[in-house]
Protein backbone atom coordinates (compact mmCIF):
# COMPACT_ATOMS: atom_id res chain seq x y z
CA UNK A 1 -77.92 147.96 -70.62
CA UNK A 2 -79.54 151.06 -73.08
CA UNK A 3 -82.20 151.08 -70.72
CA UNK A 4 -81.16 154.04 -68.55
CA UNK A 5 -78.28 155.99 -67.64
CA UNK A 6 -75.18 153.86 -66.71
CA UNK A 7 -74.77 155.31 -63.00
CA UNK A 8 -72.27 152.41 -61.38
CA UNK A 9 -69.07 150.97 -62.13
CA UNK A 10 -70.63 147.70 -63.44
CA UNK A 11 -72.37 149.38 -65.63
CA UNK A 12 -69.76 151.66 -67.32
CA UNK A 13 -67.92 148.69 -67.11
CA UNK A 14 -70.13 146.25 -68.96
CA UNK A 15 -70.40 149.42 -72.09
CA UNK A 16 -66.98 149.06 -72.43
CA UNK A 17 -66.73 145.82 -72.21
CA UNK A 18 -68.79 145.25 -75.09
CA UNK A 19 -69.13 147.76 -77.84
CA UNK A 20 -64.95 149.03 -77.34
CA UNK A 21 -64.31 146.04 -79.45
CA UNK A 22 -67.45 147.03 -82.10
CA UNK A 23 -65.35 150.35 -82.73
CA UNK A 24 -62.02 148.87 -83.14
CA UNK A 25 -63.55 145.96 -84.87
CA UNK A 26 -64.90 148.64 -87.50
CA UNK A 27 -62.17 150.98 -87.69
CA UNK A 28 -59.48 148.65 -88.77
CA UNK A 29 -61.69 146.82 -91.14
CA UNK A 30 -62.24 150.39 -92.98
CA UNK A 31 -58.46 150.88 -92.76
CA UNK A 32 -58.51 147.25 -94.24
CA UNK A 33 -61.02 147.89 -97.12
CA UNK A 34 -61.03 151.34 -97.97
CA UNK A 35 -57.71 153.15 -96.83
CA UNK A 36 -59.63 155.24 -94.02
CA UNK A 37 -59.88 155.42 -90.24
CA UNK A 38 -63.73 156.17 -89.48
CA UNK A 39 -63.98 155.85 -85.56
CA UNK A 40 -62.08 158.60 -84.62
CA UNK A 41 -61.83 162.14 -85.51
CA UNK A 42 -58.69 163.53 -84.69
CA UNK A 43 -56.16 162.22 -87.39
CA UNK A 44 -58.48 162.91 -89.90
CA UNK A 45 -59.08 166.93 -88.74
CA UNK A 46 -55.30 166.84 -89.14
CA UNK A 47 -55.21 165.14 -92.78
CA UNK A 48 -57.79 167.83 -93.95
CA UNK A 49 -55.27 171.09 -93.12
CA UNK A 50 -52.89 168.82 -94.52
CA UNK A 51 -53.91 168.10 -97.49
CA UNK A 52 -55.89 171.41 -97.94
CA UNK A 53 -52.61 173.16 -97.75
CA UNK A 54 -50.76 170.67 -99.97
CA UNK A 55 -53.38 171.07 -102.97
CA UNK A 56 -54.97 168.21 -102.56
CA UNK A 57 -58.14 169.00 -102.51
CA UNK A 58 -59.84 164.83 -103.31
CA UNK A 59 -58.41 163.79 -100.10
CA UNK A 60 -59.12 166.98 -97.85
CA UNK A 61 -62.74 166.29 -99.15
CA UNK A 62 -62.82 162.65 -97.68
CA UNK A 63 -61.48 164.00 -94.42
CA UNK A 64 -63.86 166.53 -94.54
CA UNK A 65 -66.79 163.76 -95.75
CA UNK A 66 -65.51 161.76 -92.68
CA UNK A 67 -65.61 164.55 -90.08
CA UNK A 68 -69.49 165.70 -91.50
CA UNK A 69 -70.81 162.03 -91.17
CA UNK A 70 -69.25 161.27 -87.53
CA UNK A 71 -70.75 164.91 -87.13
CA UNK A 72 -73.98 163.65 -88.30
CA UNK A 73 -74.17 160.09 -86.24
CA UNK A 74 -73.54 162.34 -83.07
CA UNK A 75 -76.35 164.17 -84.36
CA UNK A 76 -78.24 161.32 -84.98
CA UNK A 77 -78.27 159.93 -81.42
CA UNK A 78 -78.97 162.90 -79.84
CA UNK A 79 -82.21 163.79 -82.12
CA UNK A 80 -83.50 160.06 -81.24
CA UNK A 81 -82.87 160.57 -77.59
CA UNK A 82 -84.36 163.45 -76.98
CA UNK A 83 -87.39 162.23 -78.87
CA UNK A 84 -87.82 159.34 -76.82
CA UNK A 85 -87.33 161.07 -74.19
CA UNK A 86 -90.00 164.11 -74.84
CA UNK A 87 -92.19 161.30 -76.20
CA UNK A 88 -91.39 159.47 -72.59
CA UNK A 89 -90.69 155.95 -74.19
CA UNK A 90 -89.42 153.79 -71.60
CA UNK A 91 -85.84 152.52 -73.54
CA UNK A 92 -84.50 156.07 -75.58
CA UNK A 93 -81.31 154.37 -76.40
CA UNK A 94 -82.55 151.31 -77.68
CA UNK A 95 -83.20 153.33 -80.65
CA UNK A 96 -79.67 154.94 -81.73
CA UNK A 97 -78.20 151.41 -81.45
CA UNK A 98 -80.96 149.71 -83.48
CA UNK A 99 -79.49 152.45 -86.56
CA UNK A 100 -75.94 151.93 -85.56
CA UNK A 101 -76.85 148.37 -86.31
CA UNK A 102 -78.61 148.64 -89.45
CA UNK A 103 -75.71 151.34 -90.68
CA UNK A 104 -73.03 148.60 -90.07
CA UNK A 105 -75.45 145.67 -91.83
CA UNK A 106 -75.60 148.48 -94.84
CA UNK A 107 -71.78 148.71 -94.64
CA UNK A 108 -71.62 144.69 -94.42
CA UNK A 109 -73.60 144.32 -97.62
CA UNK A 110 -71.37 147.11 -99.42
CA UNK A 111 -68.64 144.50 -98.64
CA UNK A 112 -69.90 141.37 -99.77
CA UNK A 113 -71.03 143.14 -103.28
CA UNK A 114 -68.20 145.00 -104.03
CA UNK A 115 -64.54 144.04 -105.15
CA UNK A 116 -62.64 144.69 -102.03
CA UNK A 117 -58.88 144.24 -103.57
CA UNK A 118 -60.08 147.82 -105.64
CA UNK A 119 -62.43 149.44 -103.11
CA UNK A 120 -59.99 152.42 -102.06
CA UNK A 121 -60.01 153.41 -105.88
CA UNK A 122 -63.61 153.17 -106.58
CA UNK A 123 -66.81 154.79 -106.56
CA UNK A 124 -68.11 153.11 -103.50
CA UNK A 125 -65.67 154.22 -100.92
CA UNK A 126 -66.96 157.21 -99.72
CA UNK A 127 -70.37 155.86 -99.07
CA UNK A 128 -69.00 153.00 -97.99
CA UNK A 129 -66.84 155.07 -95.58
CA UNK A 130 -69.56 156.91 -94.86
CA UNK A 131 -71.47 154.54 -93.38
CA UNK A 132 -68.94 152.98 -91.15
CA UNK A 133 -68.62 156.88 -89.88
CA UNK A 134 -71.93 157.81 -88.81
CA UNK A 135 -72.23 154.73 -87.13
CA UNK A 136 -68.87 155.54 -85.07
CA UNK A 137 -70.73 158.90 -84.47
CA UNK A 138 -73.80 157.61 -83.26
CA UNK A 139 -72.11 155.05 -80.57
CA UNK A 140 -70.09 157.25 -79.42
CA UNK A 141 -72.84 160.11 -78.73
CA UNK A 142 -74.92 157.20 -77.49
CA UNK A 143 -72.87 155.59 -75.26
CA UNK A 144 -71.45 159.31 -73.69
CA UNK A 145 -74.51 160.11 -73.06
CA UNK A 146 -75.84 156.68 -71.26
CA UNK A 147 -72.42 156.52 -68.88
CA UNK A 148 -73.13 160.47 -68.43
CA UNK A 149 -69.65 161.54 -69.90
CA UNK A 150 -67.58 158.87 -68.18
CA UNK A 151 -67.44 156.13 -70.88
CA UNK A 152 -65.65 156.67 -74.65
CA UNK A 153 -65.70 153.62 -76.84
CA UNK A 154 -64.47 154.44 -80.31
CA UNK A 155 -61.00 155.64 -79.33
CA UNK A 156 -58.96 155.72 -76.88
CA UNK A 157 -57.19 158.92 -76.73
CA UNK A 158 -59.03 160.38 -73.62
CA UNK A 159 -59.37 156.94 -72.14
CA UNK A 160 -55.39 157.15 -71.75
CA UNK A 161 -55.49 160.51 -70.61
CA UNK A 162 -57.57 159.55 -67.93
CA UNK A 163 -55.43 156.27 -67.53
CA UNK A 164 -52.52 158.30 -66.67
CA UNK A 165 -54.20 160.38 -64.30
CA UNK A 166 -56.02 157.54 -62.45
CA UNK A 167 -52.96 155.42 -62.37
CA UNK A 168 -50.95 158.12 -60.24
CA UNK A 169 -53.52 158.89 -57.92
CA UNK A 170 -53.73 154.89 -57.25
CA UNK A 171 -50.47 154.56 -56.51
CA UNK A 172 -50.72 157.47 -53.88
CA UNK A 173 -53.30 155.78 -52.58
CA UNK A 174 -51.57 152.81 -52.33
CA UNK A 175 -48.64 154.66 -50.30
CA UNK A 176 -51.02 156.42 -48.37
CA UNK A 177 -52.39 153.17 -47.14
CA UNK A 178 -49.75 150.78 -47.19
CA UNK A 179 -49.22 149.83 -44.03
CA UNK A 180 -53.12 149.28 -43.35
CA UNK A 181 -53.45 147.17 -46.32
CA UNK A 182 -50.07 144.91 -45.02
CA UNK A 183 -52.55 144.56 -41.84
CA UNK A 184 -55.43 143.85 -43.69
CA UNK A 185 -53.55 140.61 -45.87
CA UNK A 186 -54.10 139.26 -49.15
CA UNK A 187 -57.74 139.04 -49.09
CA UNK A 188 -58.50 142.41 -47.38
CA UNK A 189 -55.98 143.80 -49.57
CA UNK A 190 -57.68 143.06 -52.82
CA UNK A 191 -60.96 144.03 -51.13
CA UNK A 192 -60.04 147.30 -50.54
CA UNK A 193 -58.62 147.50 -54.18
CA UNK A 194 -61.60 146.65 -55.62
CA UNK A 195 -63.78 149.16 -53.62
CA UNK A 196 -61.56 152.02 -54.24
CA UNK A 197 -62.48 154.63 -56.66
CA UNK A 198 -59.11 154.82 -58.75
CA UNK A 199 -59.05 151.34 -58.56
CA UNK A 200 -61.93 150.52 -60.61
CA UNK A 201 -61.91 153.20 -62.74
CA UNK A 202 -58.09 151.93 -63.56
CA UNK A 203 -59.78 148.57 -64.71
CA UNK A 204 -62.73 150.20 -66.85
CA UNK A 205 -60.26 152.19 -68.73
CA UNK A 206 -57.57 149.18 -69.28
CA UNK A 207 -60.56 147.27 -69.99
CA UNK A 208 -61.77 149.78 -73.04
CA UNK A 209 -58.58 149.88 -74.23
CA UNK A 210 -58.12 146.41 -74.58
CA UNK A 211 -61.08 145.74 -76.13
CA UNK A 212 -60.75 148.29 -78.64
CA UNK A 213 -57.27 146.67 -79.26
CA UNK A 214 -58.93 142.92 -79.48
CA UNK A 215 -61.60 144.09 -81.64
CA UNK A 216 -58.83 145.54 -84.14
CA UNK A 217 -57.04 142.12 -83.99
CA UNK A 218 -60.45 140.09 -84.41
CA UNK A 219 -61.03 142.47 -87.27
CA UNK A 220 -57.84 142.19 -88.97
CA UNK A 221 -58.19 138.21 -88.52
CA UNK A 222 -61.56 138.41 -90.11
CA UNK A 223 -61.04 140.42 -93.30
CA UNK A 224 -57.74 138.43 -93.80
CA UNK A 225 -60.30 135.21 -93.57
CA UNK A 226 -63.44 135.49 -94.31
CA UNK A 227 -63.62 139.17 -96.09
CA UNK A 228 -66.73 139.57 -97.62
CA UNK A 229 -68.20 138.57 -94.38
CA UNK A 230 -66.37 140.14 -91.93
CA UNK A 231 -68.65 142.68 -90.73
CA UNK A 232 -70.94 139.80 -89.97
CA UNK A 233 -69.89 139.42 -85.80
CA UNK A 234 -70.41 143.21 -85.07
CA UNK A 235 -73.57 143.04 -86.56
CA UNK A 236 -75.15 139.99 -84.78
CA UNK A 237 -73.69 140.99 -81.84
CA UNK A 238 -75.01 144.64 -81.89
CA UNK A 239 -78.54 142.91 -82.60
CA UNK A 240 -78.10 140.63 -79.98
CA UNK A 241 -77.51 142.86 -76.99
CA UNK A 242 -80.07 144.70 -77.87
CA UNK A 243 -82.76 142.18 -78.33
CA UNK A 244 -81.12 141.04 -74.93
CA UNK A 245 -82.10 144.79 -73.49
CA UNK A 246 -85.65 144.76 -75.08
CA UNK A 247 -86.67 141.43 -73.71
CA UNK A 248 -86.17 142.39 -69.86
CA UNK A 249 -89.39 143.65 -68.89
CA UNK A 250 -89.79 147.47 -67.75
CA UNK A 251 -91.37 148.17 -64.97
CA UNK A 252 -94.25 150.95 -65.15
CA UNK A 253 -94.36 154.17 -62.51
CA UNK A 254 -97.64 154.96 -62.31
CA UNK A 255 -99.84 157.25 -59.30
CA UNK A 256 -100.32 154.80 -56.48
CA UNK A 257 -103.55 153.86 -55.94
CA UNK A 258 -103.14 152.73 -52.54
CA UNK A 259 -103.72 156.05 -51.69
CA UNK A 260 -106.48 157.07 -53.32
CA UNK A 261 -108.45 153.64 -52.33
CA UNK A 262 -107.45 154.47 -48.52
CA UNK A 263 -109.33 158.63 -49.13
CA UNK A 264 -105.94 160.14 -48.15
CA UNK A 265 -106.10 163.35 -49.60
CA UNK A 266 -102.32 164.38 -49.31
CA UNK A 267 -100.89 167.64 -50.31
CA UNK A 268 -99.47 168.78 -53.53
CA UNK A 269 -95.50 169.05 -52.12
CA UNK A 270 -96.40 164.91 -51.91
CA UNK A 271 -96.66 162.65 -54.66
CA UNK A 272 -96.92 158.26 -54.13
CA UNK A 273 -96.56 156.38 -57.37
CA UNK A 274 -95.99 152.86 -57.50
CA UNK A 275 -93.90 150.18 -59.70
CA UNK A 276 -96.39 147.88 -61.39
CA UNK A 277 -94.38 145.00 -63.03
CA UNK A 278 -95.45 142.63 -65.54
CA UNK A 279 -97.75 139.88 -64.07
CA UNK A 280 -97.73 138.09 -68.17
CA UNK A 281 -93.61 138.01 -67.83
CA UNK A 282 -92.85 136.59 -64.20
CA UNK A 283 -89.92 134.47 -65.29
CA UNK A 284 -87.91 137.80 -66.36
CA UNK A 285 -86.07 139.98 -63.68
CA UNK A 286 -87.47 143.53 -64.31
CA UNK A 287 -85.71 146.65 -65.02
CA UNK A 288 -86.73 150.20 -64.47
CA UNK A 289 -87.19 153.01 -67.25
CA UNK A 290 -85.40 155.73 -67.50
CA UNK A 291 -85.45 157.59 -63.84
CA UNK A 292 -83.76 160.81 -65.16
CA UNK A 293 -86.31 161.76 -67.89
CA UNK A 294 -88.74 160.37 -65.91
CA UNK A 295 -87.90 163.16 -62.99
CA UNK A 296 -87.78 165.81 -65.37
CA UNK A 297 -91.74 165.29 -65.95
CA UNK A 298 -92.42 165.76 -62.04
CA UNK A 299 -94.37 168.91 -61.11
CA UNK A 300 -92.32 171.78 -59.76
CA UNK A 301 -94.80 171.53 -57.35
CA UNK A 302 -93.54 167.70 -56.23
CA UNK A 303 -91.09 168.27 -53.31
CA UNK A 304 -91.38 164.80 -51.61
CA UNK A 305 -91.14 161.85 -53.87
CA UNK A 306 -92.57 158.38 -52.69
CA UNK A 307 -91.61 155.44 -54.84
CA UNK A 308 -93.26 152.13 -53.35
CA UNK A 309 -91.38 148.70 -54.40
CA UNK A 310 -94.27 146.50 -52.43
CA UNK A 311 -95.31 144.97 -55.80
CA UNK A 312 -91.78 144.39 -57.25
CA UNK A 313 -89.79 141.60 -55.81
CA UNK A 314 -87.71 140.94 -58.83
CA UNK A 315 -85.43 143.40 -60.08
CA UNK A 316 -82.43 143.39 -62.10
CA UNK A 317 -78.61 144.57 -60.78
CA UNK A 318 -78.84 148.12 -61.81
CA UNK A 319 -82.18 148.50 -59.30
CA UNK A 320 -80.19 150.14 -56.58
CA UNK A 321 -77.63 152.48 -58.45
CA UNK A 322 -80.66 153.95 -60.73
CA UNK A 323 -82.33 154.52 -57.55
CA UNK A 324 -79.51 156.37 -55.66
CA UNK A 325 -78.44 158.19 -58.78
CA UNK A 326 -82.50 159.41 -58.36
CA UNK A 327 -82.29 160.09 -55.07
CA UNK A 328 -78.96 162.65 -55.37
CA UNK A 329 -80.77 164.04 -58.57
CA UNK A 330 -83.90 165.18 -56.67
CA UNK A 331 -81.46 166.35 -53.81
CA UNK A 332 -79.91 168.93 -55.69
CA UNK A 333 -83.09 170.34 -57.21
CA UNK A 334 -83.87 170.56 -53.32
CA UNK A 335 -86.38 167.99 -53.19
CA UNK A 336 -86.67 164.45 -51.48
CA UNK A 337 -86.87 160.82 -52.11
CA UNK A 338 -88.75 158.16 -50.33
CA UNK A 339 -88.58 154.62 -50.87
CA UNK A 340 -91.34 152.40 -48.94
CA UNK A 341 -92.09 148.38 -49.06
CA UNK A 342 -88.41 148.01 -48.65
CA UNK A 343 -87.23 144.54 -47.68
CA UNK A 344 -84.11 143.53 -46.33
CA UNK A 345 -82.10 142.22 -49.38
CA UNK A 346 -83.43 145.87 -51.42
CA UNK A 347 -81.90 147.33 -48.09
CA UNK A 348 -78.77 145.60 -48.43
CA UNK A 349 -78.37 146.49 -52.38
CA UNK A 350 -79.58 150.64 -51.63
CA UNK A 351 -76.64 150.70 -48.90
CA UNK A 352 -74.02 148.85 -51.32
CA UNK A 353 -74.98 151.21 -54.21
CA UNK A 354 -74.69 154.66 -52.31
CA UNK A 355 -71.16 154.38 -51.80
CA UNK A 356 -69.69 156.66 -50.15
CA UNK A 357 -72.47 159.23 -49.84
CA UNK A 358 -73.96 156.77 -47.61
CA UNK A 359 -77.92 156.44 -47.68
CA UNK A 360 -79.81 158.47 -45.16
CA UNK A 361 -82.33 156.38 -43.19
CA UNK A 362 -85.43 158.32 -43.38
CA UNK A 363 -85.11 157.96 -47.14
CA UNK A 364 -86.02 154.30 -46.85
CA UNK A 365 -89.33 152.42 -45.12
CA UNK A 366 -90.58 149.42 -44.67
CA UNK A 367 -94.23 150.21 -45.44
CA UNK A 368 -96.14 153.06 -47.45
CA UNK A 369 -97.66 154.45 -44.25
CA UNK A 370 -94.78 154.96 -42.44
CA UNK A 371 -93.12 156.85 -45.54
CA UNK A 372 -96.16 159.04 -45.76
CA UNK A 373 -95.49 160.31 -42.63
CA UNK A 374 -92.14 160.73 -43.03
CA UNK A 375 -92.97 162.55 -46.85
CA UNK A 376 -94.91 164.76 -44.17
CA UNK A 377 -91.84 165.70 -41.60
CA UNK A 378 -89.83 166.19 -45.03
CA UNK A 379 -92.14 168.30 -46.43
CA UNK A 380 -92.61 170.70 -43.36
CA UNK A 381 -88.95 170.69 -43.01
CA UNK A 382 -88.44 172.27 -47.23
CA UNK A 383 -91.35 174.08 -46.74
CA UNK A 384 -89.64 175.75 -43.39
CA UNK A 385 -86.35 176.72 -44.83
């Protein structure tokens, strides 16, 4: 899941699914303990003019406490990120959520120590509340930055925004199309549904709003039960997933060697690498790094990119979006991709995943010889232009 960018609707839909609820779990248990929202911003920027202008100046601090650490979590992520990714380690976002986790097991030991029924009054809510905050921060810079912008999951402000707007252009498209999807009956009707655009992004962004709104009701239940433990199931569950991420195996691009063995002395516009999985883990589906920072390292040199899948026969859901999302990358920097040792189920999956772009076929071979000769034609035809 932290692996690498979040490129298809699964994925989006899977961060949603599971760390919405982590911020409305928090938030309403540090609205329960210590008087304060912490996983959004907005009502907070408000209280500080408010209570700036009123006199107030205790409580405009706190709102201006709150809106530093949240600052400072979003800060956070992105100075991990961009060190794994200038120090080229294969997970970056692995990272950020490992602190998010520890900074909610910090705030889950404040808990269980201190005297909740007097918490708001005493000397341990603002770090308390500070904790909770950075760690609202850092998942939501984190998890922004994995879905690329598309994906919010400590409020839901913009997601309804966006609900709105999606919801009216599905209902067009459901005039527009009416009478086709009357032909097409039940089944084809759903089908077409759940392939459409609007459609799924409808259900991502009912899907984050729910959860936010079932972790706030878990959350509630819990402090009302069990209180000094009731950060407890965020916690485990933020360690879990990414132990969960971490144990998948990542598969390594390295130079292929195929061509070096074979004396092929190609030009510079034309670079091979391989994906060498790991032989000591062969009951684990592999995943691949991150594609994106990986690209950025690429000679400007590199116009024709050859990625060879021969060696890797097991790879995980997200092969064939991280691919394509690849693939557009290097086609707006004016470069190409080329995929060889592909086999008919990776064909199937690369054709599922381009959506509507549509995959061109030179961009996919069945052998490495064949898409060295193609890298050639490709490279003539940039060189040409």
């Amino acid at each position: 899941m932290f692996v690498s960018q979040a490129h298809s609707f699964t994925q989006q839909a899977r961060l949603a699914i599971t760390l919405a609820w982590v911020a409305g779990y928090t938030n309403v248990i540090t609205i329960l303990a210590c008087g304060s929202v912490t996983s959004h911003v907005s009502g907070t920027t408000s209280h500080l003019g408010e209570h700036a202008a009123k006199g107030n100046f205790a409580a405009a601090a706190l709102a201006l406490f709150l809106l530093v650490t949240f600052f400072l979590g979003a800060a956070l992520s992105a100075l991990t990120t961009e060190l794994g990714r200038r120090k080229g380690w294969e997970s970056v976002y692995v990272l950020p959520m490992a602190i998010e986790a520890s900074l909610l097991a910090a705030f889950a030991v404040g808990l269980e120590f201190s005297d909740t029924r007097t918490l708001i009054d005493s000397n341990w809510k603002f770090p308390m509340l500070g904790l909770a905050s950075l760690a609202m921060g850092l998942q939501n810079a984190t998890i922004t930055r994995i879905s690329s912008g598309v994906v919010r999951t400590t409020h839901v402000t913009g997601v309804l925004t966006d609900l709105g707007s999606e919801a009216v252009l599905f209902v067009w498209w459901l005039k527009d199309k009416r009478t086709a999807l009357i032909k097409a009956g039940p089944a084809g009707m759903i089908s077409q549904i759940r392939t459409h655009a609007p459609g799924k992004r409808l259900l991502m962004l009912a899907s984050i709003v729910g959860t936010f709104a079932l972790g706030a009701g878990l959350g509630t239940f819990a402090f009302s039960s069990i209180t000094r433990w009731s950060m407890i199931p965020p916690v485990l569950f933020l360690l879990w997933i990414i132990y969960q991420d971490v144990r998948s195996p990542i598969v390594e691009i390295e130079p292929s060697d195929l061509v070096t063995s074979h004396g092929l002395d190609l030009p510079s516009g034309i670079a091979v690498f391989h994906l060498r999985r790991d032989a000591s883990r062969p009951g684990h589906l592999h995943a691949l790094p991150d594609l994106q920072s990986w690209s950025d390292r690429l000679p400007d040199s590199t116009r024709v990119v050859i990625i060879d899948l021969g060696d890797v026969t097991a790879l995980d859901a997200n092969t064939a979006p991280e691919l394509n999302a690849l693939r557009t990358r290097l086609l707006a920097q004016k470069k190409r991709l080329i995929i060889s040792g592909i086999t008919p189920e990776h064909y199937d999956e690369l054709r599922a995943a381009s959506g509507e772009q549509g995959l061109d076929l030179d961009t996919l071979c069945t052998d490495l010889e064949l898409a060295i000769a193609r890298g050639y034609n490709q490279l003539e035809e940039l060189q040409s232009r």
